[in-house]
Protein backbone atom coordinates (compact mmCIF):
# COMPACT_ATOMS: atom_id res chain seq x y z
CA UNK A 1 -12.67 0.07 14.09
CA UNK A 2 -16.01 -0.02 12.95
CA UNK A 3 -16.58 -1.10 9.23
CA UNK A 4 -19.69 0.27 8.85
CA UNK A 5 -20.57 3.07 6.14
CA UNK A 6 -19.66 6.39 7.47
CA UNK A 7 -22.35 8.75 7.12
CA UNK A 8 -20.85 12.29 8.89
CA UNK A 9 -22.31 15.19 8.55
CA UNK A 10 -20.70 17.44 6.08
CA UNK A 11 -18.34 19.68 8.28
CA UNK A 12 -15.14 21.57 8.32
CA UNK A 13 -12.66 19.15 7.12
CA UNK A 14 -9.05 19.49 9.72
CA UNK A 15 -6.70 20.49 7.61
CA UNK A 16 -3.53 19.11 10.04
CA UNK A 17 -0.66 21.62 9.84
CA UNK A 18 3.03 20.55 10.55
CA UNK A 19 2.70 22.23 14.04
CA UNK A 20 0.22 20.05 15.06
CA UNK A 21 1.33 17.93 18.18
CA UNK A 22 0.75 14.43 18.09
CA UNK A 23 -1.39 12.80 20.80
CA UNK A 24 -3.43 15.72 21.30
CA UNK A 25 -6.91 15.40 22.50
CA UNK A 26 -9.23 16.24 21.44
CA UNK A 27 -6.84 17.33 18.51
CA UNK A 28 -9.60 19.42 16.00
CA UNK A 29 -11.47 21.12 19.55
CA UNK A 30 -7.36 22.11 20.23
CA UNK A 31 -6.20 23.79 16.55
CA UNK A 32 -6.61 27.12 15.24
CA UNK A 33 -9.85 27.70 13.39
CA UNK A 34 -7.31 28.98 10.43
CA UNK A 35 -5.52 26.17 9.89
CA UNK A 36 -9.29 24.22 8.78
CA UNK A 37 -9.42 24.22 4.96
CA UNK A 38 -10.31 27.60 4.64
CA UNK A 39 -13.85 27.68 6.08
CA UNK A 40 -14.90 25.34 3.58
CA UNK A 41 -16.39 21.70 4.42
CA UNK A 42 -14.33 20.32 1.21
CA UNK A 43 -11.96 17.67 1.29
CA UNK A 44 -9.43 18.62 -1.72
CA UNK A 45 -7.51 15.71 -2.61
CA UNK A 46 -4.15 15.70 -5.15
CA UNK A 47 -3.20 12.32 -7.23
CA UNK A 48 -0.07 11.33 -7.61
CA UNK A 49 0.16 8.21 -10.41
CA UNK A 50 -3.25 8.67 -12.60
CA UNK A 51 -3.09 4.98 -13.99
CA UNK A 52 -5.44 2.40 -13.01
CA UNK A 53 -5.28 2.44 -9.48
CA UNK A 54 -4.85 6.08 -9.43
CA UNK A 55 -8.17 6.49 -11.20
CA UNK A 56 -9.73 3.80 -8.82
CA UNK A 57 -8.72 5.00 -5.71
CA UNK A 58 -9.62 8.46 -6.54
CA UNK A 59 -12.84 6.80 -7.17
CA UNK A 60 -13.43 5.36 -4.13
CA UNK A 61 -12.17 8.50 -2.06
CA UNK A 62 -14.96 10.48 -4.05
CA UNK A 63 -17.17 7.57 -3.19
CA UNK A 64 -16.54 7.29 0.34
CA UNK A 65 -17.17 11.27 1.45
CA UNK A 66 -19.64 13.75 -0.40
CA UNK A 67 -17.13 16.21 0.40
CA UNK A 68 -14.47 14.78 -1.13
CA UNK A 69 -13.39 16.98 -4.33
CA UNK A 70 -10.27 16.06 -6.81
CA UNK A 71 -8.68 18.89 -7.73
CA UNK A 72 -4.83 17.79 -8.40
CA UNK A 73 -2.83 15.43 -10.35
CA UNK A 74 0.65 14.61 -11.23
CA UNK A 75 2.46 11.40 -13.44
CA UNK A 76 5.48 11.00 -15.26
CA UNK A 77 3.11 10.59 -18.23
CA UNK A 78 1.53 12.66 -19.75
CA UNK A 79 -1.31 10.53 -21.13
CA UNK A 80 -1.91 8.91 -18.37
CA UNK A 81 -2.92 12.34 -16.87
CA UNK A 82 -5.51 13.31 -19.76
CA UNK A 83 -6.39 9.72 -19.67
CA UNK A 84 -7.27 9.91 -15.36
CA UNK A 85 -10.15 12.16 -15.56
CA UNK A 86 -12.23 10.46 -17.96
CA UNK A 87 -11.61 7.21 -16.36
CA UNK A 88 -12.78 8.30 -13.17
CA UNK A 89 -15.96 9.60 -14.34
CA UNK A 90 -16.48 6.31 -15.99
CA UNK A 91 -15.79 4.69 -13.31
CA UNK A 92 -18.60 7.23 -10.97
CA UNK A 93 -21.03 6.86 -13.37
CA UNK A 94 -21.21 3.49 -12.48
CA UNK A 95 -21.49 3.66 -8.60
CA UNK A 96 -23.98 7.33 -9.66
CA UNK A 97 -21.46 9.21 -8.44
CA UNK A 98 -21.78 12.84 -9.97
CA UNK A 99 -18.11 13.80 -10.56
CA UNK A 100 -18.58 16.00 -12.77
CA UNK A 101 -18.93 18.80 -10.16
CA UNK A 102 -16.51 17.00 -7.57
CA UNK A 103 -13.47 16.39 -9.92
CA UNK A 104 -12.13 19.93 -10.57
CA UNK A 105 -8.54 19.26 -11.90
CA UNK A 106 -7.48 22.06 -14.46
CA UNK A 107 -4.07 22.80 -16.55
CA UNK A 108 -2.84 24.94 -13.45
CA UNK A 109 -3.39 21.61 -10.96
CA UNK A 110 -2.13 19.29 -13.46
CA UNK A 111 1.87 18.38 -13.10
CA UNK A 112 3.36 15.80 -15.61
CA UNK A 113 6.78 14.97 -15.28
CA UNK A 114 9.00 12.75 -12.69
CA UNK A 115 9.01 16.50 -10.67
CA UNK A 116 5.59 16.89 -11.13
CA UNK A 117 4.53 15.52 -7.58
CA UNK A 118 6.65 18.17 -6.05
CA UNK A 119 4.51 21.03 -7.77
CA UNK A 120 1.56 20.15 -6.83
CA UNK A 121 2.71 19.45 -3.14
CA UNK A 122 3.60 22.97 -3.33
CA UNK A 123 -0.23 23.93 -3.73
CA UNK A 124 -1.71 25.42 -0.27
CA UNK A 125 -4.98 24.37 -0.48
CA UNK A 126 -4.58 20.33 -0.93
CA UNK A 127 -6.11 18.17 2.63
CA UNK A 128 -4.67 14.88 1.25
CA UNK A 129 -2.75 12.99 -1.27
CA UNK A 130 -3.88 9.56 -2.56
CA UNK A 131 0.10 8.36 -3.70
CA UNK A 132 -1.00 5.65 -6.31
CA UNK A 133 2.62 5.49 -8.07
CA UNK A 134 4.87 3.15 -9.50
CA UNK A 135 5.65 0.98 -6.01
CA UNK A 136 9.67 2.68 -6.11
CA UNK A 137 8.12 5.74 -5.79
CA UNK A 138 5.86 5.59 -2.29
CA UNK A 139 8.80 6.43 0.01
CA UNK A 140 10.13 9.11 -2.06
CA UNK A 141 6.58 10.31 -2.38
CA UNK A 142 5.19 9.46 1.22
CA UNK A 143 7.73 11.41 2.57
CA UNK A 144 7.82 14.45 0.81
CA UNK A 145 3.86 14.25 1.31
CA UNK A 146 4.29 14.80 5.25
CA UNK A 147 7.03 17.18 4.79
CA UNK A 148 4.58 19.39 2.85
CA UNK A 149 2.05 19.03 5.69
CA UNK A 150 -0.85 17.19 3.79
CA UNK A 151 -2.13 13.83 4.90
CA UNK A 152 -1.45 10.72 2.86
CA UNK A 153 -2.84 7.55 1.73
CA UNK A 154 -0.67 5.56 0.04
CA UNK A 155 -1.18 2.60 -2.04
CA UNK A 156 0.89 -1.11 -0.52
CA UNK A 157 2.98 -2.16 -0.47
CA UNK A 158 5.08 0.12 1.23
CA UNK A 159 8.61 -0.13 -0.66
CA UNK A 160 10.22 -2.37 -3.16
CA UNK A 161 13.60 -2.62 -0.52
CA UNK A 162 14.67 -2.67 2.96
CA UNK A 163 15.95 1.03 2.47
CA UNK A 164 12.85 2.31 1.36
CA UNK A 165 10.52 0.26 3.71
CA UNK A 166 12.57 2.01 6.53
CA UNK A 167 12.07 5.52 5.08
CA UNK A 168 8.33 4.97 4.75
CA UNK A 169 8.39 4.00 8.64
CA UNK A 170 10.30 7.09 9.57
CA UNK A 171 7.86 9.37 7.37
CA UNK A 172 5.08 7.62 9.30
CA UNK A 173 7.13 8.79 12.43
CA UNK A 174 6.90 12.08 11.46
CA UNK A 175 3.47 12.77 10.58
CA UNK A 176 2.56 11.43 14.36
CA UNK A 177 4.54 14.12 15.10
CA UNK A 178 2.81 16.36 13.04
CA UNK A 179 -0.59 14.97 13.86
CA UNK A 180 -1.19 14.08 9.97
CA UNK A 181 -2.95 11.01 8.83
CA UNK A 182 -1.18 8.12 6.47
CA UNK A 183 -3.92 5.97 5.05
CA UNK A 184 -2.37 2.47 3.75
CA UNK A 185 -4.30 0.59 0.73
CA UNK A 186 -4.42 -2.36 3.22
CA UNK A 187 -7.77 -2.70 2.74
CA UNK A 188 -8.35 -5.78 4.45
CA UNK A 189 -7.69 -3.97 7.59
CA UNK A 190 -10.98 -2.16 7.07
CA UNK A 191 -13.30 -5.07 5.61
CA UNK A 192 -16.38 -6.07 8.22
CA UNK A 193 -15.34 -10.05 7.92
CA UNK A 194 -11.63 -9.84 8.59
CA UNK A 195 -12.40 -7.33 11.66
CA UNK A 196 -15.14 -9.74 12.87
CA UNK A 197 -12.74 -12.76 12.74
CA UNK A 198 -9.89 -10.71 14.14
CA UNK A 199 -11.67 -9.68 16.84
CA UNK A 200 -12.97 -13.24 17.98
CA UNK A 201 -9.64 -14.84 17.33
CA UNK A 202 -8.12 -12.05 19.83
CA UNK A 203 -10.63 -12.80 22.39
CA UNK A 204 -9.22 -16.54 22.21
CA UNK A 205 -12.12 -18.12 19.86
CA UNK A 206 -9.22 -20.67 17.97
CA UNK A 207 -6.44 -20.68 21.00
CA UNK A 208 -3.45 -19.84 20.89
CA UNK A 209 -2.17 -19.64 16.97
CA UNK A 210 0.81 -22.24 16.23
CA UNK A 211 0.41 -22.36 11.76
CA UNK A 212 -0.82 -21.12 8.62
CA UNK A 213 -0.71 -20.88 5.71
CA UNK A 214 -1.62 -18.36 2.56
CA UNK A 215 -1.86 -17.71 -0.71
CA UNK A 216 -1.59 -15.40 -3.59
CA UNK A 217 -2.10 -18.01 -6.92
CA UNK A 218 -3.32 -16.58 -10.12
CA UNK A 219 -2.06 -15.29 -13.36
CA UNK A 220 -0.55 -12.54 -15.26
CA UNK A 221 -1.83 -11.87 -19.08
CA UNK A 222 1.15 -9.46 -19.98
CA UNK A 223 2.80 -10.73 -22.77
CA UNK A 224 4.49 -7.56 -24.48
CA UNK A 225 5.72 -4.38 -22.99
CA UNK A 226 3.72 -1.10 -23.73
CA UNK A 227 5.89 1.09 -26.09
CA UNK A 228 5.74 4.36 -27.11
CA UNK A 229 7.96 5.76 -29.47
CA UNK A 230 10.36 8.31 -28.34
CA UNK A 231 10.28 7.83 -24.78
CA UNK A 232 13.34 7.16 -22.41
CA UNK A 233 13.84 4.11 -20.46
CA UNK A 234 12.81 6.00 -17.56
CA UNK A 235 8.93 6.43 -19.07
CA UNK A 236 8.81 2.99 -20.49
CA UNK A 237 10.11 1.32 -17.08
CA UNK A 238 7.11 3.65 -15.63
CA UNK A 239 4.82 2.58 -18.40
CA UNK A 240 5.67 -1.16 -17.38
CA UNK A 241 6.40 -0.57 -13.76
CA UNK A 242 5.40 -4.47 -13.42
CA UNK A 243 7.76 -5.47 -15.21
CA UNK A 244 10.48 -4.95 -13.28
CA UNK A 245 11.25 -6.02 -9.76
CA UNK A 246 13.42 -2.26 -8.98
CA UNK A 247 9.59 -0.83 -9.84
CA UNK A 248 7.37 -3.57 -7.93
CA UNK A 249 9.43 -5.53 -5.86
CA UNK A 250 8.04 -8.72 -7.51
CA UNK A 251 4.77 -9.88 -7.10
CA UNK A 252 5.63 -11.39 -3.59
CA UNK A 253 5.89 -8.25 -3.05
CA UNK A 254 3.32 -6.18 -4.61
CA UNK A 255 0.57 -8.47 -4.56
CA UNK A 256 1.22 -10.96 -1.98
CA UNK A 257 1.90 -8.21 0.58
CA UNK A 258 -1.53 -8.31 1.22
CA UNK A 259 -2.14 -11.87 3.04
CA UNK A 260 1.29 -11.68 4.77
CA UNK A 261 -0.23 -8.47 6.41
CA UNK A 262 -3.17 -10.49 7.42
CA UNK A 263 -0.56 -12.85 9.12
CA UNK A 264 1.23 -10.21 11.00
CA UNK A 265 -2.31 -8.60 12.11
CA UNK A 266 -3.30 -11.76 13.20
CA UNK A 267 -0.46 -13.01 14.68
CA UNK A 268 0.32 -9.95 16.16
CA UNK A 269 3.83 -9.64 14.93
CA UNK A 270 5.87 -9.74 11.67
CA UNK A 271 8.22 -12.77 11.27
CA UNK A 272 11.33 -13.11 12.58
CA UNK A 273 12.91 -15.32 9.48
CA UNK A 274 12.51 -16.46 5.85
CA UNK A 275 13.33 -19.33 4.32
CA UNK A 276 12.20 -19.86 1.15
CA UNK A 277 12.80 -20.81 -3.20
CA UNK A 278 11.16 -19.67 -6.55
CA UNK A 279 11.88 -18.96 -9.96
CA UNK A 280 11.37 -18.40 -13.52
CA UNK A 281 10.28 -21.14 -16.00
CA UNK A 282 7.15 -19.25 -17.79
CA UNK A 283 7.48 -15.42 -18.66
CA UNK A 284 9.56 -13.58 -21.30
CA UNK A 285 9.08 -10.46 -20.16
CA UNK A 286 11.32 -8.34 -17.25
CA UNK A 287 13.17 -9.65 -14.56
CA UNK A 288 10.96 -10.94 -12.11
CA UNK A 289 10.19 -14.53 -10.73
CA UNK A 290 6.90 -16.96 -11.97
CA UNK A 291 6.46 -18.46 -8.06
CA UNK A 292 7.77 -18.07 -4.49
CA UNK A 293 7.34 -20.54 -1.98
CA UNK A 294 8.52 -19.68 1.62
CA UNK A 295 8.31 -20.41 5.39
CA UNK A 296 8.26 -17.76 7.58
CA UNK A 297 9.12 -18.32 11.14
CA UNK A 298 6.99 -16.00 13.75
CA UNK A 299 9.10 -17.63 16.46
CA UNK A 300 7.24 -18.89 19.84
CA UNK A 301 7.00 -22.39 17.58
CA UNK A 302 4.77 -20.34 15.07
CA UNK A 303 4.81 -21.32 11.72
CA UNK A 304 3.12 -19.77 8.42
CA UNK A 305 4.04 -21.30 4.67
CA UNK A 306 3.37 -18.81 2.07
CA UNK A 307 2.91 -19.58 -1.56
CA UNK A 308 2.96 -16.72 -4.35
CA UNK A 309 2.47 -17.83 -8.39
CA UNK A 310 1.85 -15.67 -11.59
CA UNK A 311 1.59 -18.33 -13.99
CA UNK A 312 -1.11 -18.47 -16.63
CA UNK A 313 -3.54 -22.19 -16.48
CA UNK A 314 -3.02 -23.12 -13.17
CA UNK A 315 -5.06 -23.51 -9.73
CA UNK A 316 -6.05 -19.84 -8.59
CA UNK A 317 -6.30 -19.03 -4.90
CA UNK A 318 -6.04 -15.85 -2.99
CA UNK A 319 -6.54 -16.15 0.81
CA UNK A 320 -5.51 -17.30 4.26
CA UNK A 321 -6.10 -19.78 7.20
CA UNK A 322 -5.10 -19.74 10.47
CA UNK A 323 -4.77 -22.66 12.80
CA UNK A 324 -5.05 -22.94 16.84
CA UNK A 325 -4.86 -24.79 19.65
CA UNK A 326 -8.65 -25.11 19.87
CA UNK A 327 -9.93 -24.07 16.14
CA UNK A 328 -9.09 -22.59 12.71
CA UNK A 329 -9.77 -19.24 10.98
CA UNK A 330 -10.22 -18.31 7.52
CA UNK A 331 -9.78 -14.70 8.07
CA UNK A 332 -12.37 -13.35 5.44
CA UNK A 333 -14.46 -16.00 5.84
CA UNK A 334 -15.20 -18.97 8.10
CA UNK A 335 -14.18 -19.42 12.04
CA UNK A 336 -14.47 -22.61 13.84
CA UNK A 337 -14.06 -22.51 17.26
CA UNK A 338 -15.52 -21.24 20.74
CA UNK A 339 -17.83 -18.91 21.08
CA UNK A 340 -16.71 -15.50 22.58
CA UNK A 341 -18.73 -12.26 23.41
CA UNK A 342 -16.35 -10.14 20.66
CA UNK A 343 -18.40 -7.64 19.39
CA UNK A 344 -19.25 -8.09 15.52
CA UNK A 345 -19.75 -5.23 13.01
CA UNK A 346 -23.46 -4.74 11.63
CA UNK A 347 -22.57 -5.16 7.55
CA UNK A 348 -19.97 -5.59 5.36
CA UNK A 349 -19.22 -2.55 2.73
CA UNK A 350 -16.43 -2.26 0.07
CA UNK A 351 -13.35 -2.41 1.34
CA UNK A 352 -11.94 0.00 -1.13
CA UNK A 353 -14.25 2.71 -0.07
CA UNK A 354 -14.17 2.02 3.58
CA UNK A 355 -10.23 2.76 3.77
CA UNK A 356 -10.82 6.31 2.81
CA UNK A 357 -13.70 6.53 4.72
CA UNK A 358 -12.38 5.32 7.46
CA UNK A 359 -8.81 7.72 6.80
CA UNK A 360 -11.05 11.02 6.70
CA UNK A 361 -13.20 10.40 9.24
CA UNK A 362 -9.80 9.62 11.66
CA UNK A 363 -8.37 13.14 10.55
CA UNK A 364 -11.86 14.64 11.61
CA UNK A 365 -12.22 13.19 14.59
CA UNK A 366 -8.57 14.58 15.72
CA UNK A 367 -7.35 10.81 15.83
CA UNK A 368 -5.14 10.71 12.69
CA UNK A 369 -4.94 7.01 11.64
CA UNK A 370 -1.26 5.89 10.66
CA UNK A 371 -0.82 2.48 9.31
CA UNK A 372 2.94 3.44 7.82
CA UNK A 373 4.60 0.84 10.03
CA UNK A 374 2.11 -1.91 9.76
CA UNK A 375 2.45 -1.54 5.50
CA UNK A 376 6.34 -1.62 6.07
CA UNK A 377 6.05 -4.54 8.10
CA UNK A 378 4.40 -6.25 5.68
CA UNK A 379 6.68 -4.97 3.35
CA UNK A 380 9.80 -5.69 4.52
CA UNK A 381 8.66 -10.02 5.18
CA UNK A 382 7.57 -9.81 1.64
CA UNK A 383 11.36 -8.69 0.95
CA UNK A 384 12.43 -11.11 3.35
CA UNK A 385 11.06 -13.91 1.64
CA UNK A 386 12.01 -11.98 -2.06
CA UNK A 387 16.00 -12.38 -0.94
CA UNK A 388 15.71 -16.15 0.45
CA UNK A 389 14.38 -16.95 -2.80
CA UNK A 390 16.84 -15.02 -5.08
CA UNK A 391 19.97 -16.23 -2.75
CA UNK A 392 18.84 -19.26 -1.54
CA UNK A 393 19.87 -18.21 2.20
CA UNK A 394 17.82 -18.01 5.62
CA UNK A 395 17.19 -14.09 6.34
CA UNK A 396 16.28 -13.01 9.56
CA UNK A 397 14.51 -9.60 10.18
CA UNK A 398 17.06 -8.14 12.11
CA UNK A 399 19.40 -8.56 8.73
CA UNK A 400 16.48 -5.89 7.45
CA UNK A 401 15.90 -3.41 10.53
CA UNK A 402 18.92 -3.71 12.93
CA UNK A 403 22.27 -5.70 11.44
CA UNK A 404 23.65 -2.97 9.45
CA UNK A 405 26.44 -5.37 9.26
CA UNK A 406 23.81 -7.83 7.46
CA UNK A 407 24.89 -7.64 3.64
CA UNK A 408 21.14 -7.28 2.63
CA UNK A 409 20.40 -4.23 5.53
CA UNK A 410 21.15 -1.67 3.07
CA UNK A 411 20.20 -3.32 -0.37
CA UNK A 412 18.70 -0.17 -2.35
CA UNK A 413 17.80 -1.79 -5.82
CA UNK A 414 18.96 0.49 -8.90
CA UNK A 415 17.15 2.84 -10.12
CA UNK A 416 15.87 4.75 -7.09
CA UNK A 417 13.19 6.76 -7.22
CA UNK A 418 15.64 9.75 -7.21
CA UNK A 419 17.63 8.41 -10.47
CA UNK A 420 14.34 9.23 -12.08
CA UNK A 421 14.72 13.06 -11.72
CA UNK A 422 18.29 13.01 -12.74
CA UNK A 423 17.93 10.97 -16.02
CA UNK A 424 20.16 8.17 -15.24
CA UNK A 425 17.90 5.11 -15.62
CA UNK A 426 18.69 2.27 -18.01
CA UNK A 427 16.07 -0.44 -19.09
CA UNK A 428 17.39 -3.80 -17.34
CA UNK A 429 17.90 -6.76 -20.06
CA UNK A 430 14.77 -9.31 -20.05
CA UNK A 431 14.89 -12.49 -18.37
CA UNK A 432 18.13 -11.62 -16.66
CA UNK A 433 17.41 -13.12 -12.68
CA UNK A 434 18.89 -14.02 -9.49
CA UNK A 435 20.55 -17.57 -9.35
CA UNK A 436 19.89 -18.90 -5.63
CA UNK A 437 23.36 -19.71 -4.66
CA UNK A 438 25.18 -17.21 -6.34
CA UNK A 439 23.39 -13.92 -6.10
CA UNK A 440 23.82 -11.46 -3.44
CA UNK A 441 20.02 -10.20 -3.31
């Protein structure tokens, strides 16, 4: 895919409707002129979760199309929604981005409450939804996203359990079907360096990979939970989604999600085991792990150790290598090896901005990209190595995607996304954790 900034003419944006056949070619010379966004050459996006990456990645959406207008939000809270619009034109004014005529959310497009996504799904004219919620919420979300007919892009990871990483690959699933687009915050997918290396280490520049290794080291400056008086567990668990690993997954999950994904894209495959430890020594707050350290076995004698640490004074390092038969890769940065004839991209632009870019431009073109599995892939290893930690037991993918004998194949961690629209969501006890040897997940 080419990295470089997209600079189409502004044109009738393909507003994909659920009878839109997947595969079709070209797919916007093939639909109805009535199903484009009502004549108009707008791209209307909807928000659901308006905190900090909500506000960003709204940003960057505005940033990477001129025709990109906001004109929908939902959250559970509801000052996080009057807080979203100022922060995003903070954030334009930096880049000179004038928002103030491209974000055009009013009280009729704003929805606050755990419901609210499902109101503004119900507007007709919405072309895509940036889901930037708690990390619970993206299958719940994703999915009823295609089932209203927009396209998606939705923020990694892909699911905080094996349950919910399924559902987001079966919503993926069906918006092929229904020839809609599901962007995936992935970002290095879409960076000019990783795509460079990626494509020389596919054209056999390092060999044949046999190990890595990678790395998500650094910090975490939370030391109290947010608190606002008078509101339920539900909003404070939402307020400190973080917190908790039923609303992140843990950071092995959440953050480190990102260089196992690099693994799998280079490697070509997800894992097929974990075996790994962590625990808790440093934080006081939630119930979530300090480090993870875990091997996970790609099979064909493939090998890639993977460390993950919040912890506050120590070494910081966020990356990967890669290492050959005949060379080594840093994947966003240095290759040594043989020279190949792999075609390299011109310039490197932001990342962040190139996703969506790179998202509406696909839907444009007719050639919807979908990177649901690929998130979910990444996903579920992250899980993978999240259970061999807390249990202190080898897991194999199948145990995730096929054994439904496999005691950790249908592990749902409480509260679902749903138990948010019912009410019944209690505020789990700090510092309460697996014990590796005794717990179950």
């Amino acid at each position: 895919m080419n990295t470089d900034r997209i600079q189409s003419p502004r044109r009738d944006f393909v507003k994909l409707s659920s009878a839109a056949i997947a595969g079709a070619a070209p797919l916007a010379a093939t639909i109805p002129a009535s199903i484009y966004a009502a004549g108009s050459d707008k791209v209307r996006v909807g928000v659901i979760g308006c905190g900090n990456r909500g506000s960003g990645a709204a940003t960057n959406c505005l940033e990477a199309d001129p025709s990109v207008e906001i004109v929908a939000v939902a959250d559970a809270l509801s000052d996080r929604v009057a807080a979203f619009t100022n922060k995003v034109h903070a954030l334009c004014q930096k880049q000179s981005i004038n928002s103030r005529q491209r974000v055009r959310v009013t009280p009729d497009t704003t929805f606050i409450g755990f419901d609210g996504y499902r109101k503004m799904l119900a507007m007709d004219d919405l072309d895509l939804v940036i889901i930037t919620s708690p990390v619970t919420f993206h299958p719940l979300h994703l999915e009823a996203t295609i089932n209203a007919g927009k396209n998606a892009f939705m923020e990694k990871p892909a699911a905080v359990d094996p349950v919910g990483a399924r559902r987001v690959i079966a919503a993926g699933e069906l918006a092929r079907q229904k020839g809609l687009a599901v962007g995936v915050g992935t970002q290095r997918r879409h960076q000019a360096t990783y795509l460079n290396n990626h494509r020389q280490v596919a054209d056999g520049a390092i060999g044949r990979i046999v190990s890595g290794r990678i790395w998500w080291l650094g910090g975490d400056p939370r030391v109290t939970l947010e608190r606002i008086p008078g509101e339920s567990d539900a909003q404070l668990m939402v307020r400190n989604w973080y917190q908790f690993v039923a609303m992140c997954g843990d950071h092995i999950v959440e953050q480190h999600v990102h260089n196992i994904d690099v693994a799998n894209w280079f490697i070509g495959r997800p894992p097929q085991l974990a075996l790994g430890f962590g625990g808790r020594a440093r934080r006081a707050l939630g119930d979530r792990y300090d480090f993870f350290s875990v091997d996970f076995d790609y099979g064909e004698g493939v090998t890639v150790h993977s460390m993950a640490r919040q912890v506050n004074g120590c070494y910081k390092r966020v990356g990967e290598q890669l290492f050959g038969t005949e060379g080594s890769v840093w994947p966003g940065g240095k290759i040594t090896g043989k020279g190949t004839r792999a075609p390299k991209n011109k310039k490197e632009t932001n990342p962040y901005v190139q996703e969506h870019a790179d998202l509406i431009q696909s839907i444009r073109e007719g050639n919807p990209l979908n990177g649901a599995r690929s998130v979910a892939e990444a996903t579920l290893a992250a899980i993978m190595g999240r259970i061999s930690a807390y249990t202190g037991q080898i897991v194999r993918w199948t145990d995730l995607t096929q054994n439904t004998k496999s005691p950790w194949y249908d592990l749902s961690l409480s509260p679902t996304p749903e138990d948010f629209e019912t009410g019944s969501v209690k505020l789990p006890l700090d510092g309460v954790i697996p014990v590796p040897g005794t717990a179950e997940a």
